[in-house]
N, C-alpha and C. Protein backbone atom coordinates (compact mmCIF):
# COMPACT_ATOMS: atom_id res chain seq x y z
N UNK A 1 8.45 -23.50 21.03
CA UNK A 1 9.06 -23.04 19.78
C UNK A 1 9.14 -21.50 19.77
N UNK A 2 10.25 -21.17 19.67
CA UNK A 2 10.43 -19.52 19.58
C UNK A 2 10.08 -19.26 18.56
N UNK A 3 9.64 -17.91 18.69
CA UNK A 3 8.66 -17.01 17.34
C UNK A 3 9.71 -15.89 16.45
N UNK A 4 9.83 -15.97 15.38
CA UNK A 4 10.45 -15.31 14.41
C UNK A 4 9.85 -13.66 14.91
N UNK A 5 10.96 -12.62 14.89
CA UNK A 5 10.32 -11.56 14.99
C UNK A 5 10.42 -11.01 13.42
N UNK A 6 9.15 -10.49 13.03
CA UNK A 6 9.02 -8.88 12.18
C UNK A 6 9.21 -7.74 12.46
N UNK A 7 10.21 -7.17 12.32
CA UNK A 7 10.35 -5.68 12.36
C UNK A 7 9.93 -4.50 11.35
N UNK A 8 8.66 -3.66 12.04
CA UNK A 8 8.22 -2.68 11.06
C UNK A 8 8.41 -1.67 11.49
N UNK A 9 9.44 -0.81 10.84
CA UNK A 9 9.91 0.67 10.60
C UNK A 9 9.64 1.49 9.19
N UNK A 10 9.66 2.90 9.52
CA UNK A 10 10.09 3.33 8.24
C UNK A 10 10.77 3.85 7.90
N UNK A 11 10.71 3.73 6.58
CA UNK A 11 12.30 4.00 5.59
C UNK A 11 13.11 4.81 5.88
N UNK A 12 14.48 4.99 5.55
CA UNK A 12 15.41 6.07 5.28
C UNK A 12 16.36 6.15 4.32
N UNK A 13 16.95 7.13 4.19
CA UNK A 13 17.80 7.24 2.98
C UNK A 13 18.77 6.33 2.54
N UNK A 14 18.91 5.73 3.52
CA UNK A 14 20.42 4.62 3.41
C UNK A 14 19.56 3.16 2.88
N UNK A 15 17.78 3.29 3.17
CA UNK A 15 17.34 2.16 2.71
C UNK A 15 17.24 2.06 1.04
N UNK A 16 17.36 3.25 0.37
CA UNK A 16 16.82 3.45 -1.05
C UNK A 16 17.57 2.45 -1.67
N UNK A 17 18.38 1.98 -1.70
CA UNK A 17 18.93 1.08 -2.75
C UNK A 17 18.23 -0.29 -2.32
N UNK A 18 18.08 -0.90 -1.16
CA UNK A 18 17.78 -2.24 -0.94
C UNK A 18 16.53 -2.03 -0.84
N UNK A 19 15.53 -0.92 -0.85
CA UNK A 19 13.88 -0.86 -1.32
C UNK A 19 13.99 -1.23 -2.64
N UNK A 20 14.82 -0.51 -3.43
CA UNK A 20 14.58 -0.51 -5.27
C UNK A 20 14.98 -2.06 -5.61
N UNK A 21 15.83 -2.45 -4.71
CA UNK A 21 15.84 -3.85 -5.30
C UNK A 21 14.97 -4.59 -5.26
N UNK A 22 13.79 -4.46 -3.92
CA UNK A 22 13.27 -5.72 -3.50
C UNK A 22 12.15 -5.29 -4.51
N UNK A 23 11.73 -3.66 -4.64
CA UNK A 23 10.36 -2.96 -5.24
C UNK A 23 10.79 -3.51 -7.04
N UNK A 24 11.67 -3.66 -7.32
CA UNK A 24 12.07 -4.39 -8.66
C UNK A 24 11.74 -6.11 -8.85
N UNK A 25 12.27 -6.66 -7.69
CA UNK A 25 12.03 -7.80 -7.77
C UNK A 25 10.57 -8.45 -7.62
N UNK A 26 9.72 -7.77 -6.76
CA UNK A 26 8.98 -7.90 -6.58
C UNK A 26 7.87 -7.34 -7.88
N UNK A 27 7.84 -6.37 -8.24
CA UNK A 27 6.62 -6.33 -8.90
C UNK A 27 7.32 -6.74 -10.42
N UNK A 28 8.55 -7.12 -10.71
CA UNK A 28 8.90 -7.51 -12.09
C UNK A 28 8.01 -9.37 -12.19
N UNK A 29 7.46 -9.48 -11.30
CA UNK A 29 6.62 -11.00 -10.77
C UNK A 29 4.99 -10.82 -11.00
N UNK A 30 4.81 -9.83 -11.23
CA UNK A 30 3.33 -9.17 -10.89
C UNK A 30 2.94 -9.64 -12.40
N UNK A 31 1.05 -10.23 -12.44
CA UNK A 31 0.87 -10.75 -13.63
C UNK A 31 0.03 -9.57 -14.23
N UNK A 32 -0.23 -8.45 -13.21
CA UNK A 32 -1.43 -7.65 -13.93
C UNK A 32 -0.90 -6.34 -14.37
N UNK A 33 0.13 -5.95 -14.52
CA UNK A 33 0.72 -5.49 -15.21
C UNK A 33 2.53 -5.87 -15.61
N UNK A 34 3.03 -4.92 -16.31
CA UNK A 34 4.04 -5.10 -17.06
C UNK A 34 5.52 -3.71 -16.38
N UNK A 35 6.10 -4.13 -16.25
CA UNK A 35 7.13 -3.03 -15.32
C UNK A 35 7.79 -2.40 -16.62
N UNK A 36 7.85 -1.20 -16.91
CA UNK A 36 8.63 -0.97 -18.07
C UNK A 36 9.75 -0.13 -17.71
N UNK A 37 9.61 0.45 -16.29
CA UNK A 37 11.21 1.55 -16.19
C UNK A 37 11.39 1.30 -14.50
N UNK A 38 12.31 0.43 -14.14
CA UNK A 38 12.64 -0.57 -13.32
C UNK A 38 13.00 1.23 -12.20
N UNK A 39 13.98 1.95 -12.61
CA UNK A 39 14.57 3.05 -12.68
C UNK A 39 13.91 3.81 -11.44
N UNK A 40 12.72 3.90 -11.87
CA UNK A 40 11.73 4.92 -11.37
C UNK A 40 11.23 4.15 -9.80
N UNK A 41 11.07 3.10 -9.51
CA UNK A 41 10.46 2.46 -8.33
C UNK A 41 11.93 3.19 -7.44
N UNK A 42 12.62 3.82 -7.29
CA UNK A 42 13.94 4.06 -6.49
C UNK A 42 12.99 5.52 -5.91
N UNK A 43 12.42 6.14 -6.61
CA UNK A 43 11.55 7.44 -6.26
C UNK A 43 10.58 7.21 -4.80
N UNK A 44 11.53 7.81 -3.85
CA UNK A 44 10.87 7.51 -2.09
C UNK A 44 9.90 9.01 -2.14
N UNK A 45 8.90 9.14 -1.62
CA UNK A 45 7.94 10.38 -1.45
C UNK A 45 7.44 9.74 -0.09
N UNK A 46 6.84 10.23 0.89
CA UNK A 46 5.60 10.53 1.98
C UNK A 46 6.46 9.42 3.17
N UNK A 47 5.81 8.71 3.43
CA UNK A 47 6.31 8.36 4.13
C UNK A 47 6.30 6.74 3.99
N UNK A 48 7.15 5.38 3.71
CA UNK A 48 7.23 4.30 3.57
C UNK A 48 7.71 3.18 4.66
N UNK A 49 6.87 2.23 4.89
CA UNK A 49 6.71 1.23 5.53
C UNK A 49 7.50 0.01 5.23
N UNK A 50 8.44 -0.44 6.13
CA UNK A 50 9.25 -1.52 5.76
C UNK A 50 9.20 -2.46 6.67
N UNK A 51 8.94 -3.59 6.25
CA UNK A 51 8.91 -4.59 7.23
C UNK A 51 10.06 -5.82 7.14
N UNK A 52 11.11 -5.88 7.99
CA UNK A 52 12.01 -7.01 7.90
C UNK A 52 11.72 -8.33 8.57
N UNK A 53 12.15 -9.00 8.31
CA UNK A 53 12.41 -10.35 8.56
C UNK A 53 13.94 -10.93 8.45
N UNK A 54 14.66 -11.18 9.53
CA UNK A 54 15.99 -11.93 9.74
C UNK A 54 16.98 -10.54 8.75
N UNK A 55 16.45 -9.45 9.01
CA UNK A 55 17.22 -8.52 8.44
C UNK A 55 16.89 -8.02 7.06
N UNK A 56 15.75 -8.83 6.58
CA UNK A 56 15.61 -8.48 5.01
C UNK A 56 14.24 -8.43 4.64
N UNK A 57 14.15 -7.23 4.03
CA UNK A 57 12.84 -6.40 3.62
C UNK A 57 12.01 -7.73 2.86
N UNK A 58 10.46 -7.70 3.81
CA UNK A 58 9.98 -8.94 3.47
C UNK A 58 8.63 -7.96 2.70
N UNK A 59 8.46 -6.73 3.07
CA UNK A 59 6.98 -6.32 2.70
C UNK A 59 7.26 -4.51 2.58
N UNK A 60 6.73 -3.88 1.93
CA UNK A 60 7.06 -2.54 1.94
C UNK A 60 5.54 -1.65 1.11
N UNK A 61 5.14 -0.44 2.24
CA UNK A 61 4.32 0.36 1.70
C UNK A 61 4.62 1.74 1.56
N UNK A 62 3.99 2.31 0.59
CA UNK A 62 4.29 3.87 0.37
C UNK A 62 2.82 4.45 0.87
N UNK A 63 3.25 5.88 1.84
CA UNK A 63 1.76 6.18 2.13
C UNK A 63 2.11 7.78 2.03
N UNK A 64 1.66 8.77 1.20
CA UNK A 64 1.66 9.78 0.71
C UNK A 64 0.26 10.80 1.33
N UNK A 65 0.36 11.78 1.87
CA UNK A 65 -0.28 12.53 2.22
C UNK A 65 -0.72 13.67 1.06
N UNK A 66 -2.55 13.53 0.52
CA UNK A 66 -2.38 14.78 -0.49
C UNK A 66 -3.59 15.45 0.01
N UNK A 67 -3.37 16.33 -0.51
CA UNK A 67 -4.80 17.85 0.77
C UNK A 67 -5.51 17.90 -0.79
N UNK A 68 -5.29 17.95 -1.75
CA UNK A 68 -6.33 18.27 -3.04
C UNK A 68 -6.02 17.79 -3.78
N UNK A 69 -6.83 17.69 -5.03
CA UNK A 69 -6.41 17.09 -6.39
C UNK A 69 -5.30 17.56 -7.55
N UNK A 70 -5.02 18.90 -6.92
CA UNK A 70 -3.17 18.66 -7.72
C UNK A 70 -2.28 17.85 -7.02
N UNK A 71 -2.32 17.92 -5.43
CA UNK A 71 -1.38 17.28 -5.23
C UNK A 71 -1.73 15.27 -5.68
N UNK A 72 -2.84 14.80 -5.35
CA UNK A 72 -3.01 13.87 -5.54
C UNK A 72 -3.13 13.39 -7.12
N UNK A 73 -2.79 14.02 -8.32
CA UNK A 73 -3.00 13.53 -9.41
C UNK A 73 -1.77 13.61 -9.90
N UNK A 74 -0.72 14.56 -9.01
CA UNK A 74 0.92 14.82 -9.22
C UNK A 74 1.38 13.14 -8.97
N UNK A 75 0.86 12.29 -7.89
CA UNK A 75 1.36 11.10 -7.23
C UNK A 75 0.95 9.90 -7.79
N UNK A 76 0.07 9.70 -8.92
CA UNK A 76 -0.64 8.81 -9.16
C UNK A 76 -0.15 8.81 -10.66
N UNK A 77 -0.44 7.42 -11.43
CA UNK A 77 0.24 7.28 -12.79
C UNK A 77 -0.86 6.86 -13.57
N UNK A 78 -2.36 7.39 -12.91
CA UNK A 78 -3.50 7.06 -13.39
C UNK A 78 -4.27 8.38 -13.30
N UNK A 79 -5.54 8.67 -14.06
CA UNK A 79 -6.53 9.77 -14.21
C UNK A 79 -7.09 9.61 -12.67
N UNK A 80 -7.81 10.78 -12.14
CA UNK A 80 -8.09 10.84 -10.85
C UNK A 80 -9.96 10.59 -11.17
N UNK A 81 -10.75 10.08 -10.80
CA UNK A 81 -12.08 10.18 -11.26
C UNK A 81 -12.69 11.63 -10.58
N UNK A 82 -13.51 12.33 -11.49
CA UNK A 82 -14.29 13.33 -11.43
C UNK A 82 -15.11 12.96 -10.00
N UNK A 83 -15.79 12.22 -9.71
CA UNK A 83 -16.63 12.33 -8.44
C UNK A 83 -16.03 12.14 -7.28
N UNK A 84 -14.60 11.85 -6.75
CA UNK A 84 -13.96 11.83 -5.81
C UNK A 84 -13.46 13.57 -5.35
N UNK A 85 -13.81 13.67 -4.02
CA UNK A 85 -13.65 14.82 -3.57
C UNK A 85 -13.13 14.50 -2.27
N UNK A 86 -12.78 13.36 -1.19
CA UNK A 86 -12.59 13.44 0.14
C UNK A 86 -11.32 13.54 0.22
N UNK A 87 -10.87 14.97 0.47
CA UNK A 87 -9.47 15.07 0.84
C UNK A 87 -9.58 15.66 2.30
N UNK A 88 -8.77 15.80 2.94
CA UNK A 88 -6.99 15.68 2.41
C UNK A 88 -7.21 13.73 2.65
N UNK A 89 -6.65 12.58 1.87
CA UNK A 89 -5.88 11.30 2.03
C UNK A 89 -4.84 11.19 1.97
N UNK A 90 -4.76 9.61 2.49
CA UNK A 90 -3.67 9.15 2.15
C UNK A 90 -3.51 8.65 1.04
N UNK A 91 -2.82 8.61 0.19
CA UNK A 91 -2.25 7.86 -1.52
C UNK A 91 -1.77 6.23 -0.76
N UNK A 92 -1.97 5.66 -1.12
CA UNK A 92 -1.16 4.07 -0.44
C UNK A 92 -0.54 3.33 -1.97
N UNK A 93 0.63 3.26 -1.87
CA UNK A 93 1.09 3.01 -3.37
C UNK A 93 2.79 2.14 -3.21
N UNK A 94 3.24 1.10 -3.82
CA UNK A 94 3.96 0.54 -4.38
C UNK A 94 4.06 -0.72 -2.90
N UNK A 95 2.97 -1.26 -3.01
CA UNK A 95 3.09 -2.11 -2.09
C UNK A 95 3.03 -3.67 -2.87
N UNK A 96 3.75 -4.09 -1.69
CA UNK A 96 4.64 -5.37 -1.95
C UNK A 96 5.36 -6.16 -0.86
N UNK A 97 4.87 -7.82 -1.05
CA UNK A 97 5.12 -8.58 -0.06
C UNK A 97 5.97 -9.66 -0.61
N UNK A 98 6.85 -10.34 -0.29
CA UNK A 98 7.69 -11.42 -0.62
C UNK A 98 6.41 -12.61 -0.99
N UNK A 99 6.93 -13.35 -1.87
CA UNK A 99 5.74 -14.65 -2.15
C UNK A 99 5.52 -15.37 -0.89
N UNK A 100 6.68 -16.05 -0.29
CA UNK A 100 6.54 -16.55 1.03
C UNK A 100 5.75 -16.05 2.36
N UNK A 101 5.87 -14.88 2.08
CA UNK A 101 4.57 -14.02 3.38
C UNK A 101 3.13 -13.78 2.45
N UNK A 102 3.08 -13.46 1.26
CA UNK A 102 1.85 -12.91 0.76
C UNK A 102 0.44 -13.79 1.50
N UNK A 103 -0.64 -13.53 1.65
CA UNK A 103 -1.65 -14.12 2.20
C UNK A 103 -1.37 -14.36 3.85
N UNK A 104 -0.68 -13.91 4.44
CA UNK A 104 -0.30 -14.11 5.77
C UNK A 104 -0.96 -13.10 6.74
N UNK A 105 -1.46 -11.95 6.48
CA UNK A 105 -1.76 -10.75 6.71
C UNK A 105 -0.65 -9.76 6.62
N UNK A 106 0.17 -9.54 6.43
CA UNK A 106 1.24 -8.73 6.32
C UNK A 106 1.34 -7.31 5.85
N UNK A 107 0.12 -7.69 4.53
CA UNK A 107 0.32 -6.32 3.91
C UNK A 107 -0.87 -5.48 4.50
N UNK A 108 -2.10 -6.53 4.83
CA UNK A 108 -3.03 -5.89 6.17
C UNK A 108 -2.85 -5.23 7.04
N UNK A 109 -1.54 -5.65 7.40
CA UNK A 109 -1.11 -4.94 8.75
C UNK A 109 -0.62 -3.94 8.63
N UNK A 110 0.20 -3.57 7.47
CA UNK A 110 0.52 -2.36 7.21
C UNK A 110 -0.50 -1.21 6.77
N UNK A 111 -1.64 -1.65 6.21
CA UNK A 111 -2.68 -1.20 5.94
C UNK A 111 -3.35 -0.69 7.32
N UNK A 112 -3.41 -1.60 8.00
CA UNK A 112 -4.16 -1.48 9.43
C UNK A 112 -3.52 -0.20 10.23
N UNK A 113 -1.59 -0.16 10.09
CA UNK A 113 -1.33 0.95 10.72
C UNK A 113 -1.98 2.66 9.84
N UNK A 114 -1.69 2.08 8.82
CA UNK A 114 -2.22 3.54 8.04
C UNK A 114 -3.77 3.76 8.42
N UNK A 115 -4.54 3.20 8.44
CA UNK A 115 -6.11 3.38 9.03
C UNK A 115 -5.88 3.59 10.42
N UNK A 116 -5.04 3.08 11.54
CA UNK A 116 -5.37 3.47 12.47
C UNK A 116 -4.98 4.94 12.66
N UNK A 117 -4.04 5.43 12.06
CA UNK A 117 -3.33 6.73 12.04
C UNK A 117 -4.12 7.68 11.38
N UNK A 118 -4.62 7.29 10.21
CA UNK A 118 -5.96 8.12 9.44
C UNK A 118 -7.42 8.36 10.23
N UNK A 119 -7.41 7.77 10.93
CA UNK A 119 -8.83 7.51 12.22
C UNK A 119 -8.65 8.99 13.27
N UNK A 120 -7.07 9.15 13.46
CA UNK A 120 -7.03 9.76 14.87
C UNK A 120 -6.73 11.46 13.94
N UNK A 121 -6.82 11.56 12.61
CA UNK A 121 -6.18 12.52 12.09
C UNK A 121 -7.37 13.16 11.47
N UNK A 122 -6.81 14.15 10.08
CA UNK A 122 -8.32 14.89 9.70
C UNK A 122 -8.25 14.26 8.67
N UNK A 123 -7.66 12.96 8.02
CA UNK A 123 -7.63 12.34 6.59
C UNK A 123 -9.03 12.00 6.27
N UNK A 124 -9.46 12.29 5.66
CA UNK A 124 -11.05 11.69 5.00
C UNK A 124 -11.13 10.22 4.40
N UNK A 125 -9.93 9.96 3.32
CA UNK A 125 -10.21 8.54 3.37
C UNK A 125 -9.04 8.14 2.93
N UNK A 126 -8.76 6.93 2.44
CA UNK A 126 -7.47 6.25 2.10
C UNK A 126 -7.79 5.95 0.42
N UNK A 127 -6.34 6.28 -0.35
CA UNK A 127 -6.92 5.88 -2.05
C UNK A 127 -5.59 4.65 -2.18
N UNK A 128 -5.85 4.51 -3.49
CA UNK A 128 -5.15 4.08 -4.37
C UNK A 128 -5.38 3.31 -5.57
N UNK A 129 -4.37 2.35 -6.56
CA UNK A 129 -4.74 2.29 -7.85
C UNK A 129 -4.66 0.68 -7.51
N UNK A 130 -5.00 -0.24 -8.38
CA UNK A 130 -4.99 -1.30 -8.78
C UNK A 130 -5.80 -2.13 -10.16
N UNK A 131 -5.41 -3.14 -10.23
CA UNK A 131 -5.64 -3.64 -11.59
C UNK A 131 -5.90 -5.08 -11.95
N UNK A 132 -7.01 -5.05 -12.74
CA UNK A 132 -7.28 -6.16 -13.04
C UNK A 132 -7.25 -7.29 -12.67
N UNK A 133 -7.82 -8.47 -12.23
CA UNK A 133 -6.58 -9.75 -11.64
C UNK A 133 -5.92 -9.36 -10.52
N UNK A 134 -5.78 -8.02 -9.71
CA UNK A 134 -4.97 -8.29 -8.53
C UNK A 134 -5.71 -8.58 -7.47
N UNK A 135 -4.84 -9.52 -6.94
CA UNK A 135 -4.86 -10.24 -5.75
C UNK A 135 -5.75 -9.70 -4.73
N UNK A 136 -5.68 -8.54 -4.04
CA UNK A 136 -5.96 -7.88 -2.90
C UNK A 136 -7.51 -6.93 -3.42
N UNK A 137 -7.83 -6.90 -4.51
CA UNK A 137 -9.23 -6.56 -5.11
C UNK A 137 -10.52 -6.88 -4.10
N UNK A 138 -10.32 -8.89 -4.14
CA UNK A 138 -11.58 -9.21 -2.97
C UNK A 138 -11.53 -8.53 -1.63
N UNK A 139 -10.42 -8.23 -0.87
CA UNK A 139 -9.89 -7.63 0.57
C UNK A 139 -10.48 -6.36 0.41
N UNK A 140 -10.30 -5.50 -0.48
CA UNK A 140 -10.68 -4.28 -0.11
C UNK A 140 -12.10 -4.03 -0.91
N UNK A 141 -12.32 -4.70 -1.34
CA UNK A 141 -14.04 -4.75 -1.43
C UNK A 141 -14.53 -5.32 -0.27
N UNK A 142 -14.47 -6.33 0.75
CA UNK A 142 -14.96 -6.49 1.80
C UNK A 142 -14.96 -5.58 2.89
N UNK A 143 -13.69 -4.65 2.25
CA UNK A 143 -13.19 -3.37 4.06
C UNK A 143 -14.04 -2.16 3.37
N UNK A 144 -15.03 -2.21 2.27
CA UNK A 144 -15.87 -1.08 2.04
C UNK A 144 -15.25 -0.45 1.19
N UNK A 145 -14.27 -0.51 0.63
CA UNK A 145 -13.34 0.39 -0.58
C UNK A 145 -14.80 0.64 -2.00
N UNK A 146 -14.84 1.95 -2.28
CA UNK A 146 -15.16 2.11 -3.86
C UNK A 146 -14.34 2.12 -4.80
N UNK A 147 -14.81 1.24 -5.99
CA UNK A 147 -13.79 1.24 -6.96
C UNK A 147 -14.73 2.20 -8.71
N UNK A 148 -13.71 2.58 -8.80
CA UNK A 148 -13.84 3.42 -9.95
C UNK A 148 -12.93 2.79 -11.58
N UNK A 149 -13.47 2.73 -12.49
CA UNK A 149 -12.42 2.69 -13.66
C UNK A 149 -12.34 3.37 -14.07
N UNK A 150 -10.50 3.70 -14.44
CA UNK A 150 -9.91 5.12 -14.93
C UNK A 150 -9.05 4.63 -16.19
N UNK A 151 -8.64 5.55 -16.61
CA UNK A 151 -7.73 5.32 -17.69
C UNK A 151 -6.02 6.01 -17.22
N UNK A 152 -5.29 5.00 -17.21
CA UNK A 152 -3.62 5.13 -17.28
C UNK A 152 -3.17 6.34 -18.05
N UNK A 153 -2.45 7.36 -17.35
CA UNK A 153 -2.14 8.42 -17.64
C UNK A 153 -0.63 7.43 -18.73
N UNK A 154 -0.22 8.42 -20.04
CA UNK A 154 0.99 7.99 -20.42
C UNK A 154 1.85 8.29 -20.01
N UNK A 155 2.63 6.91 -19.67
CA UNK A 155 3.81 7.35 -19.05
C UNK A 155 5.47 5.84 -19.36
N UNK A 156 6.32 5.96 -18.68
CA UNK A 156 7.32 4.61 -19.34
C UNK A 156 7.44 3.64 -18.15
N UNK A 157 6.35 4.14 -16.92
CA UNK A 157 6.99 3.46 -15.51
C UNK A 157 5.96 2.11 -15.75
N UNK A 158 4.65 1.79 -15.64
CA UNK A 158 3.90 0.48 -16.13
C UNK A 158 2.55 0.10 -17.43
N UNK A 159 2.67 -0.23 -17.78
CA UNK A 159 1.57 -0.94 -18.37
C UNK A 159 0.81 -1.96 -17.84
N UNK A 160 -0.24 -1.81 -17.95
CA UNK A 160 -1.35 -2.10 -16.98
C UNK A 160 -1.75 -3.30 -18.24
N UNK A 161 -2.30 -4.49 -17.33
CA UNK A 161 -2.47 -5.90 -18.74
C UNK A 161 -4.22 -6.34 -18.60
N UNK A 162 -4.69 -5.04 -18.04
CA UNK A 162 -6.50 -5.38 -18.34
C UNK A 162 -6.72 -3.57 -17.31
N UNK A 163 -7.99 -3.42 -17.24
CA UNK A 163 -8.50 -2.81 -16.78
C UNK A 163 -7.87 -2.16 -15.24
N UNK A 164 -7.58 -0.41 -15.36
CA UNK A 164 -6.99 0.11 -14.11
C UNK A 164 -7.78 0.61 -12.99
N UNK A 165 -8.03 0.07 -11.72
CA UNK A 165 -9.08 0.75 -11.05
C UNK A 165 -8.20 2.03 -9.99
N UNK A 166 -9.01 3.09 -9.54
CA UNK A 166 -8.66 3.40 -8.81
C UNK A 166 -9.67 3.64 -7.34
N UNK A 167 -9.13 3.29 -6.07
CA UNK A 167 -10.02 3.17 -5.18
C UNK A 167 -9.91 4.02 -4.55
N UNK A 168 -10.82 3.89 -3.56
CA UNK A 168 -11.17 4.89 -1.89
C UNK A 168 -11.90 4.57 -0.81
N UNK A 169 -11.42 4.65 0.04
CA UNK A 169 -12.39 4.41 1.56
C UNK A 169 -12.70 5.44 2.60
N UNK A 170 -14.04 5.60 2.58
CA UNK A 170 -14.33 7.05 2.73
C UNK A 170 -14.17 7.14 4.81
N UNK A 171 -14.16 7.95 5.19
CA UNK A 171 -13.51 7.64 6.88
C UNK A 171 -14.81 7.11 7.63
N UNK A 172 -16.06 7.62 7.22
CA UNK A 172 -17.17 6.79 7.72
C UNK A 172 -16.98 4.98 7.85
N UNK A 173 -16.42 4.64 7.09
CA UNK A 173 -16.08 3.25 7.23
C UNK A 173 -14.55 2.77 7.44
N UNK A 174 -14.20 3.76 8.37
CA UNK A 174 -12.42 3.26 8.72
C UNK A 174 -12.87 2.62 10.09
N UNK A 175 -13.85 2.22 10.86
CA UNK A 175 -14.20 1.63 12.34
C UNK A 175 -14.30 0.05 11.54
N UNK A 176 -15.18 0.24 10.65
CA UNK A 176 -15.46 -1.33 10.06
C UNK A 176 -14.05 -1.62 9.20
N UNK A 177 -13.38 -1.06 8.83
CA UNK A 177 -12.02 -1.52 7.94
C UNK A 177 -11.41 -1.91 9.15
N UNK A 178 -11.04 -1.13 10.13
CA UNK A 178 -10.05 -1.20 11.38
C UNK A 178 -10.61 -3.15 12.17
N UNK A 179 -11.61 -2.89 12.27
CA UNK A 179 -12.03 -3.85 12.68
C UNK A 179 -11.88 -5.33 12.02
N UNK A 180 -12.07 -4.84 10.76
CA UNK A 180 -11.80 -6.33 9.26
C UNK A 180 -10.45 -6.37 9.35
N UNK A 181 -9.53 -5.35 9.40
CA UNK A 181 -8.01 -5.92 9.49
C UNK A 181 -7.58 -6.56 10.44
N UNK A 182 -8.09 -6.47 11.45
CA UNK A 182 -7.29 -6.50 12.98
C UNK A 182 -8.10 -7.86 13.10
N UNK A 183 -9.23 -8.70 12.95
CA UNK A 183 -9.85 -9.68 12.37
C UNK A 183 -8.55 -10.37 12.09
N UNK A 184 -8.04 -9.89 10.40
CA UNK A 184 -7.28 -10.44 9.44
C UNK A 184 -6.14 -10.79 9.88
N UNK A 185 -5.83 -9.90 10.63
CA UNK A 185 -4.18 -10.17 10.61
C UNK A 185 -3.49 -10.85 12.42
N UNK A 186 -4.72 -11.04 12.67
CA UNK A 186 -4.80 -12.21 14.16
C UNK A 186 -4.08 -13.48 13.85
N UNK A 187 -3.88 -14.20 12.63
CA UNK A 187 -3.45 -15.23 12.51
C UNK A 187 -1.82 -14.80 12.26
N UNK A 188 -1.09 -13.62 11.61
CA UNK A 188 0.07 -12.93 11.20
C UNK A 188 0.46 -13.00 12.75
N UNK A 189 -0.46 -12.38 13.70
CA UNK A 189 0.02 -11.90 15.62
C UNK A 189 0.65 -13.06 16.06
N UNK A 190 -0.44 -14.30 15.99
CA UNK A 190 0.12 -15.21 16.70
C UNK A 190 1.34 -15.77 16.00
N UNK A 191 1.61 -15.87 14.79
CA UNK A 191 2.39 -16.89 14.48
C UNK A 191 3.77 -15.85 14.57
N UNK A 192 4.37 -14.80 14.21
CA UNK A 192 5.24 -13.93 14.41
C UNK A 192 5.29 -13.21 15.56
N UNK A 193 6.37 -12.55 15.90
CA UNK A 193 6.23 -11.33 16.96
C UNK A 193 6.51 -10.05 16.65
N UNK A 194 5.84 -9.12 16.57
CA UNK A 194 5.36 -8.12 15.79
C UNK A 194 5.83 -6.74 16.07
N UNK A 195 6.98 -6.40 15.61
CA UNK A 195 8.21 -5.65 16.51
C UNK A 195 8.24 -4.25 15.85
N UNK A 196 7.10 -2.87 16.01
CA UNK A 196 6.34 -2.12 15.58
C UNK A 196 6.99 -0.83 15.74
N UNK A 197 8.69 -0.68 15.38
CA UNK A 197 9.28 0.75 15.76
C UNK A 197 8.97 1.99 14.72
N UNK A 198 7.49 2.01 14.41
CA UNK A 198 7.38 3.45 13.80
C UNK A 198 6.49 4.33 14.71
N UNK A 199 7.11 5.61 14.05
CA UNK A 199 6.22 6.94 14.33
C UNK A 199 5.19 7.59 13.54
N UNK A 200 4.80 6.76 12.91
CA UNK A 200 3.92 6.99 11.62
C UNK A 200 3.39 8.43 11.63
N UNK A 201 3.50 9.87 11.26
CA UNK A 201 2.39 10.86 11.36
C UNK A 201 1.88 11.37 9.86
């Protein structure tokens, strides 16, 4: 039986319209928060991860480079917590997998490239936000992530429908994350063929 290939590249300008569609469709599905300005997910920054399938964006990550806390509180739609200091990170933000792939490792894997790239670099750790009820909460409490509760900056892009966390994984534990993904996403290897044209820096 021949193996379906995945193709993971990243984005470009000609992709912005068929990201905003899928980044619309996709989190207008999401139960832990509420999408209020559809508009704004079209906003490309750092550098974004797209993964196709038979030609069509099945999974997509945003991974933002910030050296201090202006730049990192400019990128985020949440309060930054006072005891976080490991910069420069990566921001990892508007990620999203088709229902049909979710739980497959997919979005691991995209995760996995950003840690392996953060490993060989001077990034200190990897952040980002999440909420209540989401899905991927147990995953990155097992890969060592700290979670913090913050309060939602005001704004018209989401409403959050319980409690907003924001996380971090400090680089001391990117050998044991690297290791838990690449674990994870062994079952994603075999069953697809895993067709990896980025330059991630």
């Amino acid at each position: 039986m021949t193996k379906s290939t995945i193709t993971i590249r990243l984005a470009t300008l000609d992709d912005s319209d068929s990201l905003t569609d899928f980044r619309i469709s996709q989190f207008k599905s999401a139960k832990e928060f509420e999408l209020l300005n559809p508009s704004l997910l079209s906003k490309q920054s750092g550098q974004i991860f797209i993964a196709e399938l038979d030609n069509k964006i099945v999974s997509t990550m945003q991974v933002e480079k910030c050296n201090d806390l202006t730049e990192l509180n400019a990128k985020t739609t949440n309060f930054i917590p006072t005891q976080f200091e490991d910069y420069p990170c990566y921001n990892l933000t508007k990620g999203a997998t088709i229902k049909e792939l979710r739980n497959t490792g997919l979005n691991s894997y995209l995760r996995l490239l950003t840690l392996r790239n953060a490993a060989k670099t001077n990034i200190n750790s990897l952040v980002g936000t999440s909420y209540e009820n989401s899905p991927r909460l147990h995953l990155l409490n097992e890969l060592g992530y700290e979670f913090y509760e913050v309060n939602e900056k005001l704004s018209d892009y989401i409403k959050p429908n319980g409690k907003v966390f924001f996380f971090s994984l400090s680089k001391d534990k990117f050998g044991f994350a690297i290791d838990r993904l690449t674990s994870e996403t062994e079952p994603l290897i075999k069953e697809y063929i895993i067709n990896n044209k980025t330059t991630f820096i």
